[in-house]
PDB file of N, CA and C in Angstrom:
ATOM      1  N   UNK A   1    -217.766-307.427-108.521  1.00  0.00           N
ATOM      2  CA  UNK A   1    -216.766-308.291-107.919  1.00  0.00           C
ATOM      3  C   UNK A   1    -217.337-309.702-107.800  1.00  0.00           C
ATOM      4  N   UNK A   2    -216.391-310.871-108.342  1.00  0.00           N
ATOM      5  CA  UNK A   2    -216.828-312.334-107.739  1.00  0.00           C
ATOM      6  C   UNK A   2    -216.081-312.738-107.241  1.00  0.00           C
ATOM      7  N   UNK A   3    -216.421-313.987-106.612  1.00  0.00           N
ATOM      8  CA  UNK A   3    -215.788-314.708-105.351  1.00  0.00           C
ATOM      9  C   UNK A   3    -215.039-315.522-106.127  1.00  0.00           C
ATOM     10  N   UNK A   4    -213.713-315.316-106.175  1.00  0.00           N
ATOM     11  CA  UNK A   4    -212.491-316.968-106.459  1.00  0.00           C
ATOM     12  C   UNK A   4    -213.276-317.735-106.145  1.00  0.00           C
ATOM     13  N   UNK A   5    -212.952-318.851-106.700  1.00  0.00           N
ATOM     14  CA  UNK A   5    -213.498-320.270-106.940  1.00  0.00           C
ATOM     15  C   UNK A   5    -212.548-321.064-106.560  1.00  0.00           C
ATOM     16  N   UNK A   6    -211.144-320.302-106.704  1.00  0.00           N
ATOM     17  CA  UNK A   6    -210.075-321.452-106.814  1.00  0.00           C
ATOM     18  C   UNK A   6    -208.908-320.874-105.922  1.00  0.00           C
ATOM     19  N   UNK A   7    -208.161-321.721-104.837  1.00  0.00           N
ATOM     20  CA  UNK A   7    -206.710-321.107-104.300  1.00  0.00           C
ATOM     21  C   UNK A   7    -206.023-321.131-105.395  1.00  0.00           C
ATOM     22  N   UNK A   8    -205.214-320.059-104.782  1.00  0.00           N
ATOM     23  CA  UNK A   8    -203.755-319.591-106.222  1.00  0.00           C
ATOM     24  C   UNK A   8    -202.984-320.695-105.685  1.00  0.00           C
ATOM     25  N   UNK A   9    -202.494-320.819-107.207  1.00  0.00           N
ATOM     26  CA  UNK A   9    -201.498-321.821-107.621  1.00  0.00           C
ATOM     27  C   UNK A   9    -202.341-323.198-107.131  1.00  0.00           C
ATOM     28  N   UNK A  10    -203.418-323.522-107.571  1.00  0.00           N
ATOM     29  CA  UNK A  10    -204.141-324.717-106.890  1.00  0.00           C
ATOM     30  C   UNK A  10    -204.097-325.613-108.534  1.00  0.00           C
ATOM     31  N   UNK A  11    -203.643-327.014-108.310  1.00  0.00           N
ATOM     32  CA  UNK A  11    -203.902-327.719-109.719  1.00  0.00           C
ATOM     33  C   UNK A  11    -205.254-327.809-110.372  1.00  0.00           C
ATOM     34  N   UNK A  12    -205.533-327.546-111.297  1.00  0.00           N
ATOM     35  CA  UNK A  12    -206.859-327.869-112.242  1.00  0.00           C
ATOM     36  C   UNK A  12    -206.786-328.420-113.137  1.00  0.00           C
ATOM     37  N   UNK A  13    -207.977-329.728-112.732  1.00  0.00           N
ATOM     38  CA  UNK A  13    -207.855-330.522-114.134  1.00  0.00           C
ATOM     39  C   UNK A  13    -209.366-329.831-115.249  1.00  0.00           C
ATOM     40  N   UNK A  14    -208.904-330.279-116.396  1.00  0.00           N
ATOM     41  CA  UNK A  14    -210.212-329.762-117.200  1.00  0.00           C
ATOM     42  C   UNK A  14    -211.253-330.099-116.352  1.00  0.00           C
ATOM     43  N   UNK A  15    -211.937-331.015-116.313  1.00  0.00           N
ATOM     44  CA  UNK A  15    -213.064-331.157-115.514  1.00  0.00           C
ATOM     45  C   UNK A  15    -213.872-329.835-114.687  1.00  0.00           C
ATOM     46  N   UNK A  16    -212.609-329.632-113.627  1.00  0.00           N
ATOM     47  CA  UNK A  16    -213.482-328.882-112.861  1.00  0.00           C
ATOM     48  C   UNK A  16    -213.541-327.287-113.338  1.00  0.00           C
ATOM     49  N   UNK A  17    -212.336-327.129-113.927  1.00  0.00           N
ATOM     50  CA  UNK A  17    -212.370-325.930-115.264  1.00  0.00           C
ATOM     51  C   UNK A  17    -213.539-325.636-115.636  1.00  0.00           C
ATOM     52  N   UNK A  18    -214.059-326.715-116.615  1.00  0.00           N
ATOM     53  CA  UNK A  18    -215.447-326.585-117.201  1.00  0.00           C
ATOM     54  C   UNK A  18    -217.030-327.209-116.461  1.00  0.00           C
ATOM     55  N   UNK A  19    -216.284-327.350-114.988  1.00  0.00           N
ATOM     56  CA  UNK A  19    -217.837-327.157-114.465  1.00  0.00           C
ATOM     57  C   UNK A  19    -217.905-325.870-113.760  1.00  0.00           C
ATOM     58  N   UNK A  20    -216.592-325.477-113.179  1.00  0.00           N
ATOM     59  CA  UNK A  20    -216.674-323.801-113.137  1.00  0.00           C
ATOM     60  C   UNK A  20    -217.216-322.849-113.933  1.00  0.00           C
ATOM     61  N   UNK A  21    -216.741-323.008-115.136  1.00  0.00           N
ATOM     62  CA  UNK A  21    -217.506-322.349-116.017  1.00  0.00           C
ATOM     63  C   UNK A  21    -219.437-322.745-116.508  1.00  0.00           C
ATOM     64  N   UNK A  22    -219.148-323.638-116.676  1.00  0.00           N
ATOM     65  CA  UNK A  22    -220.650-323.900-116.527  1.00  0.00           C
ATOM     66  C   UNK A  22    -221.671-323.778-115.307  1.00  0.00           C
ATOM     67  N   UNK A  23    -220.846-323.183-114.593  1.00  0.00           N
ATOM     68  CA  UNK A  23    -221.737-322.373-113.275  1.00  0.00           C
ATOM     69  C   UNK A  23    -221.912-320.799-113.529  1.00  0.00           C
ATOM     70  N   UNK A  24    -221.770-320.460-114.400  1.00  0.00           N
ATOM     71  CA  UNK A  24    -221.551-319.027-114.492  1.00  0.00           C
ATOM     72  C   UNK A  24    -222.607-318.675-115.778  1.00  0.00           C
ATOM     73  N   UNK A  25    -223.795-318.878-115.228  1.00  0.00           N
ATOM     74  CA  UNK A  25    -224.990-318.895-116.028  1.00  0.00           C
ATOM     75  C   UNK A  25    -225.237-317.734-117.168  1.00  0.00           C
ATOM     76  N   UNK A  26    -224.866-316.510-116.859  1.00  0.00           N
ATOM     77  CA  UNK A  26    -225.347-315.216-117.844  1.00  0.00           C
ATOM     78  C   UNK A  26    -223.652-315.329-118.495  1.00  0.00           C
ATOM     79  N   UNK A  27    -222.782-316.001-118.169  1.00  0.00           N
ATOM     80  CA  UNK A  27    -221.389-315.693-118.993  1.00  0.00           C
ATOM     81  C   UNK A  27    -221.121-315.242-120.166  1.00  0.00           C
ATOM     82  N   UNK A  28    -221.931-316.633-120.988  1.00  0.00           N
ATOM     83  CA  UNK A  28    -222.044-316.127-122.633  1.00  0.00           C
ATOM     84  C   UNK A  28    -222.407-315.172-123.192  1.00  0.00           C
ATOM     85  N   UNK A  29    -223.705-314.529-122.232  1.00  0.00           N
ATOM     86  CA  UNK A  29    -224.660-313.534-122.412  1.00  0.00           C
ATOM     87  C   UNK A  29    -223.673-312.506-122.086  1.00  0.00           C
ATOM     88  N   UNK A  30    -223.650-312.212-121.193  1.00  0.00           N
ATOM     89  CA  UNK A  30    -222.822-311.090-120.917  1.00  0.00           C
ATOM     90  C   UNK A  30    -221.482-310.536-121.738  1.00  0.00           C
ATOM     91  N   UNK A  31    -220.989-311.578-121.746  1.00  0.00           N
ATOM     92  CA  UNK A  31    -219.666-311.278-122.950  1.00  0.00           C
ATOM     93  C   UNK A  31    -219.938-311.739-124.291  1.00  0.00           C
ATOM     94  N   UNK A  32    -220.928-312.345-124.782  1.00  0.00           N
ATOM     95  CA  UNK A  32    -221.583-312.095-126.420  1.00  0.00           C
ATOM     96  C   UNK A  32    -220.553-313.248-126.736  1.00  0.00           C
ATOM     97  N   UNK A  33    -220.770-314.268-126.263  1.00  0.00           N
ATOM     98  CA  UNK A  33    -219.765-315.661-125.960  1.00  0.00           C
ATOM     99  C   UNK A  33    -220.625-316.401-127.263  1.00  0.00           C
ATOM    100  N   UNK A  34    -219.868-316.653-128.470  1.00  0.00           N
ATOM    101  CA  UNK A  34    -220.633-317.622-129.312  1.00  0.00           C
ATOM    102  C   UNK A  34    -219.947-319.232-128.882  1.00  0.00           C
ATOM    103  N   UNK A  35    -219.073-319.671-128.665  1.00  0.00           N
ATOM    104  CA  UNK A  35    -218.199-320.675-128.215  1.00  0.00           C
ATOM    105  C   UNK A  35    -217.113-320.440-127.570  1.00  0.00           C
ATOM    106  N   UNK A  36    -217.174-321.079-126.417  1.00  0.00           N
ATOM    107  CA  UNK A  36    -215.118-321.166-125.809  1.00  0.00           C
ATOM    108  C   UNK A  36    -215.174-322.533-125.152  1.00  0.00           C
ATOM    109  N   UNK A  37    -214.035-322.752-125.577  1.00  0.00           N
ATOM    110  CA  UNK A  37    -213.607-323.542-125.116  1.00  0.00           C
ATOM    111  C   UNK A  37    -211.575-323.827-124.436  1.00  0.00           C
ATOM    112  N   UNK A  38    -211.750-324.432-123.831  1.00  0.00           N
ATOM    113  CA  UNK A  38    -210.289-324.516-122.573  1.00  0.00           C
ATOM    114  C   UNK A  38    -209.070-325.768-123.576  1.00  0.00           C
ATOM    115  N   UNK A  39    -207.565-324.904-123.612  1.00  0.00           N
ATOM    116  CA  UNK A  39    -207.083-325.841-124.681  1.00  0.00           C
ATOM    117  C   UNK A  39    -205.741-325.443-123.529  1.00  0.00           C
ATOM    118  N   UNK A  40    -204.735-325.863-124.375  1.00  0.00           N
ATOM    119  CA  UNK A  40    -203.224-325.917-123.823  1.00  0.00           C
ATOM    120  C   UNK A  40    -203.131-326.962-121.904  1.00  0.00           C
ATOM    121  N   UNK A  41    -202.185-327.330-121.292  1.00  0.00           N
ATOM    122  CA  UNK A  41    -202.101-328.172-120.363  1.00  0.00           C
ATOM    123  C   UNK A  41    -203.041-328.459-119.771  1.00  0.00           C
ATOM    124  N   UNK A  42    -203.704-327.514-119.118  1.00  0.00           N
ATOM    125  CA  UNK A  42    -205.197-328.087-118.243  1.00  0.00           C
ATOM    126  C   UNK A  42    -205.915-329.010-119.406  1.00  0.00           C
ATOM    127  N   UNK A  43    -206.376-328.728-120.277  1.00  0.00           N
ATOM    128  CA  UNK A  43    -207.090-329.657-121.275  1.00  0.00           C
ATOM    129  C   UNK A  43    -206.503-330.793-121.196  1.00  0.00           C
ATOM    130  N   UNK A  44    -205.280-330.963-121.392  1.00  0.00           N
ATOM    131  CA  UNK A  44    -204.387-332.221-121.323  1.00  0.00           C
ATOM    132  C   UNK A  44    -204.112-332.682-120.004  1.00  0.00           C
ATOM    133  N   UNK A  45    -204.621-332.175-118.952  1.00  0.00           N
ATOM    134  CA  UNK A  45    -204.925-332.497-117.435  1.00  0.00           C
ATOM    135  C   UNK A  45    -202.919-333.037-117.362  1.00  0.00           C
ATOM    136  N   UNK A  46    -202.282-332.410-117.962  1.00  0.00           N
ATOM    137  CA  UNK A  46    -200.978-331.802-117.460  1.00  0.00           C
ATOM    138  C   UNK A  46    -200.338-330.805-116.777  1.00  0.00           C
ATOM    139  N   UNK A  47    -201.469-329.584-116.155  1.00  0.00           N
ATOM    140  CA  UNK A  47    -201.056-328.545-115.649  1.00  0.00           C
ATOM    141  C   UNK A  47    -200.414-328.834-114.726  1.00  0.00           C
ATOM    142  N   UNK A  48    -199.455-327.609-113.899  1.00  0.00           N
ATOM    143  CA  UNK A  48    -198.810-327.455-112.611  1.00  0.00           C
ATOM    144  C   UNK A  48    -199.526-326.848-111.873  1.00  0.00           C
ATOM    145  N   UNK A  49    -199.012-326.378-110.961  1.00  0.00           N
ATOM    146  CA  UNK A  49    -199.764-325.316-109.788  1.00  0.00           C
ATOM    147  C   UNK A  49    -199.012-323.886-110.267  1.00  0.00           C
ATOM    148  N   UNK A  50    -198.091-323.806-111.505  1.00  0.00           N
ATOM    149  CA  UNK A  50    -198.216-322.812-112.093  1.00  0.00           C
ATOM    150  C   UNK A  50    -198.585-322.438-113.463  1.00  0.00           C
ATOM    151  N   UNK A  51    -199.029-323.334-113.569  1.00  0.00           N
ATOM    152  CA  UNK A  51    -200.015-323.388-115.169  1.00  0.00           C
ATOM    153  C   UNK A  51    -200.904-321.873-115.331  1.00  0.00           C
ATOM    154  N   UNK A  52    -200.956-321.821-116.063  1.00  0.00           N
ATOM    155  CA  UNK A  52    -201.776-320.408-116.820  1.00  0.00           C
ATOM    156  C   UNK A  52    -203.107-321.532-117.077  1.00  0.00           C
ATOM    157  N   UNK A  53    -203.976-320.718-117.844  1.00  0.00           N
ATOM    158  CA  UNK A  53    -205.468-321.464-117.955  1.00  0.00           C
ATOM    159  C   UNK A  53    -205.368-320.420-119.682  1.00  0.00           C
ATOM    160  N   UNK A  54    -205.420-321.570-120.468  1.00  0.00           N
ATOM    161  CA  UNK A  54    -205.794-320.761-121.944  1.00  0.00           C
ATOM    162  C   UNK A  54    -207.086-321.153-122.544  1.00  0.00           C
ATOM    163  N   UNK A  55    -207.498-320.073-122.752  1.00  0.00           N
ATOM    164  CA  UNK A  55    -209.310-320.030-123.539  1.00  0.00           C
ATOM    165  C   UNK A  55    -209.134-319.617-125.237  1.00  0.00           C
ATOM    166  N   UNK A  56    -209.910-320.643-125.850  1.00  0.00           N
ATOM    167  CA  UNK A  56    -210.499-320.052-127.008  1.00  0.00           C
ATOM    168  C   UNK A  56    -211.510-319.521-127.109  1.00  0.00           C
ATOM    169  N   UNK A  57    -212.331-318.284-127.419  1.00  0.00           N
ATOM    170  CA  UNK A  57    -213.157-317.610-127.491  1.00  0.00           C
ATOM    171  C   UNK A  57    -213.847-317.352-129.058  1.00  0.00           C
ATOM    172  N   UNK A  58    -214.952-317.643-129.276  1.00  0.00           N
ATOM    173  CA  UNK A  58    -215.149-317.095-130.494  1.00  0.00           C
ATOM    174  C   UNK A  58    -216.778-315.955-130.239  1.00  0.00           C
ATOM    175  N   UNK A  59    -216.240-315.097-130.446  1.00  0.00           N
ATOM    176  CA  UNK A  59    -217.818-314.390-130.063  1.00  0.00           C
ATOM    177  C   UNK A  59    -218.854-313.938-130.938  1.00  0.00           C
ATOM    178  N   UNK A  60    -219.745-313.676-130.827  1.00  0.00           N
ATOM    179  CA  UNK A  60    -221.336-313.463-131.671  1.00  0.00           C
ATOM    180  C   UNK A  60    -220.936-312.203-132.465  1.00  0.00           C
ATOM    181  N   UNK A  61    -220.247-311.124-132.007  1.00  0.00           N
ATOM    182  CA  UNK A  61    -220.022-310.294-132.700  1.00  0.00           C
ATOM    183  C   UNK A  61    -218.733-309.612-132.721  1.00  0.00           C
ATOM    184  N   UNK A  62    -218.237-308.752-133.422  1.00  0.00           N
ATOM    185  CA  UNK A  62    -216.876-307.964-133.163  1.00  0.00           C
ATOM    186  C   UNK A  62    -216.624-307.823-132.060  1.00  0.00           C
ATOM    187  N   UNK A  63    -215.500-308.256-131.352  1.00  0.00           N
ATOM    188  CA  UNK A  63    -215.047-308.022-130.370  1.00  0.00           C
ATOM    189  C   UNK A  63    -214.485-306.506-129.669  1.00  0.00           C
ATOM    190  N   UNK A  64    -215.287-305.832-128.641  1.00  0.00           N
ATOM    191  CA  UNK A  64    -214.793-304.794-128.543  1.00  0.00           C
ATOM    192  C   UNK A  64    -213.264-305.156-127.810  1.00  0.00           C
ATOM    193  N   UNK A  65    -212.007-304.273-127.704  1.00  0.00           N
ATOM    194  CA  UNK A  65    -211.380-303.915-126.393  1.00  0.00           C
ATOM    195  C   UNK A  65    -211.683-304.937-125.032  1.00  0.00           C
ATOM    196  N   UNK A  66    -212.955-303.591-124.654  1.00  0.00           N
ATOM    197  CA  UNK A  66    -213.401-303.314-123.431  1.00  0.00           C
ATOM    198  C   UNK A  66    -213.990-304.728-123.088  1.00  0.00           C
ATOM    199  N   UNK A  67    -214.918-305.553-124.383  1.00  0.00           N
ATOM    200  CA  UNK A  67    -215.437-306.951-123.621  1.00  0.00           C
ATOM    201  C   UNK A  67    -214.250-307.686-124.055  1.00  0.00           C
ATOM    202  N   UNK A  68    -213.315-307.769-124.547  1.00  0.00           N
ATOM    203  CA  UNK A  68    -212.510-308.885-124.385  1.00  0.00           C
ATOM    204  C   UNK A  68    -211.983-308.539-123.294  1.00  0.00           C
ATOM    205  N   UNK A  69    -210.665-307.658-122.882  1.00  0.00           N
ATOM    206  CA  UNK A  69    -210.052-307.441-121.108  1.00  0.00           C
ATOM    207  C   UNK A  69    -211.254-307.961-119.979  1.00  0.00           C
ATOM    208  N   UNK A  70    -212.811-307.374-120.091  1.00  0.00           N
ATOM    209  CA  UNK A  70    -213.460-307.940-119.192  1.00  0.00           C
ATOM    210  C   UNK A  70    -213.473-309.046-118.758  1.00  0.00           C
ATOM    211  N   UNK A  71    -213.900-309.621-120.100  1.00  0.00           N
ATOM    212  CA  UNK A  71    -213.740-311.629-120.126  1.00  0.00           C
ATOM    213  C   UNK A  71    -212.313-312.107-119.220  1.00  0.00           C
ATOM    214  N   UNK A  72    -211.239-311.593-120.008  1.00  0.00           N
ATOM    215  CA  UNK A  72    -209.962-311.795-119.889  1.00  0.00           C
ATOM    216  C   UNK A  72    -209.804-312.044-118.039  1.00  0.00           C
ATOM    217  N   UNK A  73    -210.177-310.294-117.604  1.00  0.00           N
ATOM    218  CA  UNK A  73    -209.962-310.017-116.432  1.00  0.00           C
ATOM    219  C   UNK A  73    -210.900-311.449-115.562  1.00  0.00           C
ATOM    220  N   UNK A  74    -212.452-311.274-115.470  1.00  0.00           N
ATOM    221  CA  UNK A  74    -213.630-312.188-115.372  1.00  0.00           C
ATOM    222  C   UNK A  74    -212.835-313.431-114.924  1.00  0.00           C
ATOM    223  N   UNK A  75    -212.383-313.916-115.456  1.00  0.00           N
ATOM    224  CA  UNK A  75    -211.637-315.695-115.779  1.00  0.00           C
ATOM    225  C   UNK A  75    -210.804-315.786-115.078  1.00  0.00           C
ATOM    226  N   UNK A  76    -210.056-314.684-114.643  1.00  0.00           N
ATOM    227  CA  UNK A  76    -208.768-314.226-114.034  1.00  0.00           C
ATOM    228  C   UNK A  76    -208.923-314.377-112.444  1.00  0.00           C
ATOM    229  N   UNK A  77    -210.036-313.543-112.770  1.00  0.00           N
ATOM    230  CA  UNK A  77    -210.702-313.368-111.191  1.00  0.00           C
ATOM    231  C   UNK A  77    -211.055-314.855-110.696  1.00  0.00           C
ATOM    232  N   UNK A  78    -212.165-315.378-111.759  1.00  0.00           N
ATOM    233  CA  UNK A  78    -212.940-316.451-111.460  1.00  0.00           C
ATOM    234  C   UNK A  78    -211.884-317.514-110.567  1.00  0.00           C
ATOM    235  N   UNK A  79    -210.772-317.983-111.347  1.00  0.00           N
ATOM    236  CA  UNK A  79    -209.854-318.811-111.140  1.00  0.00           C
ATOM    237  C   UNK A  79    -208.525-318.531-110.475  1.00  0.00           C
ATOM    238  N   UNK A  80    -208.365-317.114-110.208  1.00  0.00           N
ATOM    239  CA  UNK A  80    -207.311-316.830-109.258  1.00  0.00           C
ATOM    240  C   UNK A  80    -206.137-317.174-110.121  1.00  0.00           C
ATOM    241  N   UNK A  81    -206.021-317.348-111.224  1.00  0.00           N
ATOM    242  CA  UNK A  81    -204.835-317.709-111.973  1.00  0.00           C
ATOM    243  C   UNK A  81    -204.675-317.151-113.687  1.00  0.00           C
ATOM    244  N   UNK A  82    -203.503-316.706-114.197  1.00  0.00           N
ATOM    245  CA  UNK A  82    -203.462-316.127-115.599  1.00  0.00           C
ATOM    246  C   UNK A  82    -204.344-316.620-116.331  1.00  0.00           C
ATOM    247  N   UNK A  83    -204.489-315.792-117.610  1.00  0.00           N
ATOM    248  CA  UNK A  83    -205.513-316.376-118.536  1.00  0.00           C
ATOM    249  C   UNK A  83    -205.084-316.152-119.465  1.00  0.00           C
ATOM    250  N   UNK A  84    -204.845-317.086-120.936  1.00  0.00           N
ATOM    251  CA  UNK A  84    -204.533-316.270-122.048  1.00  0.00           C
ATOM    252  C   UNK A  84    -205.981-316.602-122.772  1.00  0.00           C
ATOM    253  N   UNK A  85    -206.425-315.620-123.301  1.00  0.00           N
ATOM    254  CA  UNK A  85    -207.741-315.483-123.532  1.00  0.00           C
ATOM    255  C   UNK A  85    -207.319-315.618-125.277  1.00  0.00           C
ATOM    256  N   UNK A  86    -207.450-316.455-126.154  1.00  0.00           N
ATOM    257  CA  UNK A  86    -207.758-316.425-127.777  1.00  0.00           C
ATOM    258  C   UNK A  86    -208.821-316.573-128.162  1.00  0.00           C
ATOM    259  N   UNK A  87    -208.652-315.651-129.373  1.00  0.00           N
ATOM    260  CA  UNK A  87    -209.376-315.333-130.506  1.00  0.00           C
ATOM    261  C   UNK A  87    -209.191-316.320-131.146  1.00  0.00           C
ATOM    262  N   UNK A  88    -210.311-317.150-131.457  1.00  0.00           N
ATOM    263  CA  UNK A  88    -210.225-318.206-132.689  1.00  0.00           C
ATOM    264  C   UNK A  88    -209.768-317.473-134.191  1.00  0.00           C
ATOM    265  N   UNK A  89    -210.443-316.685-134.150  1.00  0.00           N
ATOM    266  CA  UNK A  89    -210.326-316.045-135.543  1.00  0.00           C
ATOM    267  C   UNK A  89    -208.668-315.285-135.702  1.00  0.00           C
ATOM    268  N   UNK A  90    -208.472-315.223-134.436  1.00  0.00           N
ATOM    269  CA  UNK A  90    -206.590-314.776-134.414  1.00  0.00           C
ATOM    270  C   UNK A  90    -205.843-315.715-134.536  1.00  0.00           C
ATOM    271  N   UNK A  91    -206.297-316.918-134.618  1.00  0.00           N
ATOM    272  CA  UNK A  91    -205.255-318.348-134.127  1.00  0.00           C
ATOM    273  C   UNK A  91    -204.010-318.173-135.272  1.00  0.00           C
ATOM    274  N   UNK A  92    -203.054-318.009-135.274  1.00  0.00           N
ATOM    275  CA  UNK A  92    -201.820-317.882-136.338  1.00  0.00           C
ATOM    276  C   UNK A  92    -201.657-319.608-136.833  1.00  0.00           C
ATOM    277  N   UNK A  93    -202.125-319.621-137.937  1.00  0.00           N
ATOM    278  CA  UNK A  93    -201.982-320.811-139.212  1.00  0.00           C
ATOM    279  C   UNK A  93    -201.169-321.859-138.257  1.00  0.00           C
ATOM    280  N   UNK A  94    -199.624-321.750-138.170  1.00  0.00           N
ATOM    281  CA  UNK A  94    -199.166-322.963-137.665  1.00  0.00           C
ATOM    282  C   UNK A  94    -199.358-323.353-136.036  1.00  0.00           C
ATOM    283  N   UNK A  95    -200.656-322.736-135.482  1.00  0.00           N
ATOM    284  CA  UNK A  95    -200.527-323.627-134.172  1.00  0.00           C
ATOM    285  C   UNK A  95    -201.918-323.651-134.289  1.00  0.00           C
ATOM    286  N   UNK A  96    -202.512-323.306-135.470  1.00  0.00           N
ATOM    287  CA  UNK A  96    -204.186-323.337-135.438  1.00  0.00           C
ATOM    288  C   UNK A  96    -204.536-325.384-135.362  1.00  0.00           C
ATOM    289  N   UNK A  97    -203.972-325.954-136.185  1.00  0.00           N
ATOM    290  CA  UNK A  97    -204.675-327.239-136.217  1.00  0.00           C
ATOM    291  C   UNK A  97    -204.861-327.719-134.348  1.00  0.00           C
ATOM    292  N   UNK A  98    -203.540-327.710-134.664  1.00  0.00           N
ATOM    293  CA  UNK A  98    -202.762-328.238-133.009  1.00  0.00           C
ATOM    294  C   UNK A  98    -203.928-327.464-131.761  1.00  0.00           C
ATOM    295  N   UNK A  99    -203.981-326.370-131.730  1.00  0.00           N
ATOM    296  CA  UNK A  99    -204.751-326.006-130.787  1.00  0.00           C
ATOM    297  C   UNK A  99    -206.634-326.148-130.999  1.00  0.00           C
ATOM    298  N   UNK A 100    -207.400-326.380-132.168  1.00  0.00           N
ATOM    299  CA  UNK A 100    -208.428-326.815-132.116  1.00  0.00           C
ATOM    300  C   UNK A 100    -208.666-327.945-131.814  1.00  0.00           C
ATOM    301  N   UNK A 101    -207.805-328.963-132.229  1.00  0.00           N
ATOM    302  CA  UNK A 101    -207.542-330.596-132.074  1.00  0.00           C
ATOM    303  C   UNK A 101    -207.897-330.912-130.582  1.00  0.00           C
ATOM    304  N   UNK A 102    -206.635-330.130-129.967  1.00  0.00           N
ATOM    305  CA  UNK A 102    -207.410-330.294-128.589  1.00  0.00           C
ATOM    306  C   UNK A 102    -208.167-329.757-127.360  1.00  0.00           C
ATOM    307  N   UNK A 103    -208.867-328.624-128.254  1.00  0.00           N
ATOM    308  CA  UNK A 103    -209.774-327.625-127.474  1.00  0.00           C
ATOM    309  C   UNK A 103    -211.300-328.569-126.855  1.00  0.00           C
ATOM    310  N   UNK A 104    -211.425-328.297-125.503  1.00  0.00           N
ATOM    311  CA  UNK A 104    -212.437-329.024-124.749  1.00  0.00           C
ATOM    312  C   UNK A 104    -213.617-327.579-124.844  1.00  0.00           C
ATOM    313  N   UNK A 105    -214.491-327.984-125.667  1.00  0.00           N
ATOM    314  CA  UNK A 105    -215.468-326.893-125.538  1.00  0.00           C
ATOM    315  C   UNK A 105    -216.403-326.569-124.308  1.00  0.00           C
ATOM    316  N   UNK A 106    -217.196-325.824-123.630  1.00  0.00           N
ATOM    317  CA  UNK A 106    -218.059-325.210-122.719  1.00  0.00           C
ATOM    318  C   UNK A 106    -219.464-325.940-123.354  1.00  0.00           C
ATOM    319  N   UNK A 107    -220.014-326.967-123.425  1.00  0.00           N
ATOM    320  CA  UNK A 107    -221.375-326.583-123.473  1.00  0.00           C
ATOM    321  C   UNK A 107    -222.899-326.404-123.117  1.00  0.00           C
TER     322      UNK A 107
END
C-alpha cells in the first residue's frame, strides 16, 4: 500500500506530475520501466479537476498482464485519479505522431 500524494479531483499541472514521479525511486525497477512519459491535458497544463492522467510506457521487456494493471493500478493509487496507462508500441498510427509530439518524458 502507498500513501496518495494527491486530493481527488485536485488540478495537476505536469510539473508536479513529474516530480511525483520522480520521487518514486525503485519505479522503473520495479515495473521494468524502459521510458514513460505523461501526454494528453496535464502535459498541456490544461487539465480539470476531472482530468484523467495519461502515461506512455515503453518497457525493457514484454509486458506481462500482471505488471502492466500493477503500474496501471500503482499511478492510480499514487495520484488518487484515473490513469490511462499506453503502450508506445500500441499507439494506433493516426494519433501516434500527435501523442509523441507532446509526450513530457520522466527522466
Amino acid at each position: 500500500m502507498i500513501n496518495t500524494l494527491t486530493e481527488e479531483n485536485q488540478i495537476l499541472d505536469k510539473n508536479k506530475v513529474l516530480e511525483i514521479i520522480k520521487a518514486q525511486k525503485n519505479l522503473f525497477n520495479k515495473y521494468h520501466i524502459k521510458t514513460l512519459a505523461l501526454f494528453g491535458s496535464t502535459a498541456r497544463n490544461e487539465a480539470t479537476e476531472n482530468s484523467d492522467l495519461d502515461f506512455l510506457v515503453e518497457f525493457n521487456t514484454s509486458p506481462t498482464f500482471d505488471n502492466y494493471m500493477d503500474l496501471k493500478f500503482y499511478l492510480e493509487e499514487l495520484f488518487n485519479k484515473s490513469v490511462d496507462l499506453v503502450i508506445k508500441e500500441d499507439l494506433k498510427p493516426i494519433i501516434r505522431e500527435k501523442v509523441i509530439k507532446e509526450a513530457v518524458y520522466v527522466s
